[in-house]
Protein backbone atom coordinates (compact mmCIF):
# COMPACT_ATOMS: atom_id res chain seq x y z
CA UNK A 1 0.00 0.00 0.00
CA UNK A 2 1.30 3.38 -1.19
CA UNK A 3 1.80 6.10 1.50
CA UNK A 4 -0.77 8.04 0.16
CA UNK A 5 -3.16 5.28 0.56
CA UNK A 6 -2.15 4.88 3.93
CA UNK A 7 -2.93 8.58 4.61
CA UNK A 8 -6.26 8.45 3.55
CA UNK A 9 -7.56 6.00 5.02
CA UNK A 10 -5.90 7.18 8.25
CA UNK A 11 -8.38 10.08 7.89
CA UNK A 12 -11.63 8.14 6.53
CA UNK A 13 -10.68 6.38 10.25
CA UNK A 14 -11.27 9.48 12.03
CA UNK A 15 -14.44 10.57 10.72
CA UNK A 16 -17.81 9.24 12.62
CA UNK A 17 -19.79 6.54 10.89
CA UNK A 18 -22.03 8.83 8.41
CA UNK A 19 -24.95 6.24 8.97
CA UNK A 20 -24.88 6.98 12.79
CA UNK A 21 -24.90 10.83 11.94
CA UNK A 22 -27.39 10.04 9.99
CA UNK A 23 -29.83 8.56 12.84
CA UNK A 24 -28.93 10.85 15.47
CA UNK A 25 -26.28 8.89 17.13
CA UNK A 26 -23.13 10.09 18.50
CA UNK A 27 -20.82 7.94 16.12
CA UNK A 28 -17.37 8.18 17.88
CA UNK A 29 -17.43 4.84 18.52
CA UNK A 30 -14.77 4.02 15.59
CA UNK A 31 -15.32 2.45 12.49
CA UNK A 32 -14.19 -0.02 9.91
CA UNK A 33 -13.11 0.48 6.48
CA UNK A 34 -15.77 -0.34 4.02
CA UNK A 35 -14.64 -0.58 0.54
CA UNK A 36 -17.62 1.24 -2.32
CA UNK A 37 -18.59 -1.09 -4.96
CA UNK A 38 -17.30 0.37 -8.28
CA UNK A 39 -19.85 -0.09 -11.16
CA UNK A 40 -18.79 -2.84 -12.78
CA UNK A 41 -16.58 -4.39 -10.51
CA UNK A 42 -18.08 -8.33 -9.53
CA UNK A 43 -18.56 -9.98 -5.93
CA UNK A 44 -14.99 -10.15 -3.94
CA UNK A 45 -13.64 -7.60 -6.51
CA UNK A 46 -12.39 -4.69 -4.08
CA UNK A 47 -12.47 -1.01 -5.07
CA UNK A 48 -9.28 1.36 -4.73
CA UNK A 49 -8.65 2.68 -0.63
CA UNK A 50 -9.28 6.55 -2.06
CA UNK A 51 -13.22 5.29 -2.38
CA UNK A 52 -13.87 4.03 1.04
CA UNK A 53 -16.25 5.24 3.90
CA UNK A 54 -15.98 4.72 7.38
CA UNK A 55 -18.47 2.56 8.70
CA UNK A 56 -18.98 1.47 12.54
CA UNK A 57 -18.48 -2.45 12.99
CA UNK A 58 -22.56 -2.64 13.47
CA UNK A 59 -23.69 -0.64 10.67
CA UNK A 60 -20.14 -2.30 8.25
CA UNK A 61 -20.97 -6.30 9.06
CA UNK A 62 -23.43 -6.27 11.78
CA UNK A 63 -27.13 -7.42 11.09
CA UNK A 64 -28.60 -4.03 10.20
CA UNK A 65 -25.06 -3.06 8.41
CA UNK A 66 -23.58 -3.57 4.74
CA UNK A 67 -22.26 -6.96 4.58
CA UNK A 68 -25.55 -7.78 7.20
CA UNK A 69 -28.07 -6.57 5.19
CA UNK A 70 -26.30 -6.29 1.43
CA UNK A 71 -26.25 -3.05 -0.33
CA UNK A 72 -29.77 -3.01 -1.99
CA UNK A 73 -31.64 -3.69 1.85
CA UNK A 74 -28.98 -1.49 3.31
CA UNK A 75 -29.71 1.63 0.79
CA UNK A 76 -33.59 1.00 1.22
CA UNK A 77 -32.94 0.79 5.14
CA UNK A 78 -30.87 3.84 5.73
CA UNK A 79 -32.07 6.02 1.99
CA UNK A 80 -28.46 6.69 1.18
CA UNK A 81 -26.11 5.00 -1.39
CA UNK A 82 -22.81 3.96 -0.93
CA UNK A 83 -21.65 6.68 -3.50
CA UNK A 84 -23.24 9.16 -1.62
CA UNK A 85 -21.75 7.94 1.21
CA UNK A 86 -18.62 8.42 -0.46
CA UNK A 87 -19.16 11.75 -2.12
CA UNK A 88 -20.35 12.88 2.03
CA UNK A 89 -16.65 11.72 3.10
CA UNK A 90 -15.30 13.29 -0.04
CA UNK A 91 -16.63 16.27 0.50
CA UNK A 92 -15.84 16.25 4.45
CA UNK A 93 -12.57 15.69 3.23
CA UNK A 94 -12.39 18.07 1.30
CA UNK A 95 -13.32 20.69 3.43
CA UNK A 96 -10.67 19.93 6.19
CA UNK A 97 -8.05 19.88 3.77
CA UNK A 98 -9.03 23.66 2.60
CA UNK A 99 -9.79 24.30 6.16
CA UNK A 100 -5.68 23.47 7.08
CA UNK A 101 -4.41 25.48 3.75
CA UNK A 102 -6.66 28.84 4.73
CA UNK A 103 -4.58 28.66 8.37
CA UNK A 104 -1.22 28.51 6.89
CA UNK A 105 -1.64 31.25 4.38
């Protein structure tokens, strides 16, 4: 794994789960990395570590989570899609990173 990778996800880490934010939990409880689907990629086939969302172990493999549930009852379940999942941590992201380059200037 590149160093870059290794950043990222370091940061995806930090971040609450977004489907705990979503249903008024606290979400600090740490989370696993959950890898999005790519369109087009089969079963077991494992997206790149820049498109991954932090998920809490519950809501990631638990019963009412991801790998629980599998994407279509999950989406229905919690009205979100992985990719916007993804763009929500993108744009979080995002918004640190110009947050940090604003205080240095």
């Amino acid at each position: 794994m590149k160093k870059s990778e290794i950043e990222y996800l370091n940061k995806v880490a930090q971040l609450p789960c977004p489907i705990c934010k979503l249903l008024g939990y606290p979400g600090d409880g740490g989370v696993e990395i959950h890898h999005v689907r790519g369109i087009g990629l089969g079963l077991g086939v494992r997206n790149n570590h820049f498109n991954t969302v932090g998920l809490c172990p519950s809501h990631h493999r638990g019963n009412d989570g991801y790998h629980g549930m599998g994407r279509k009852a999950f989406e229905r379940k919690y009205g979100v899609t992985e990719q916007e999942l993804l763009e929500q941590v993108k744009e979080i992201l995002n918004d640190e990173e110009n947050e940090i380059r604003e205080k240095d200037e």
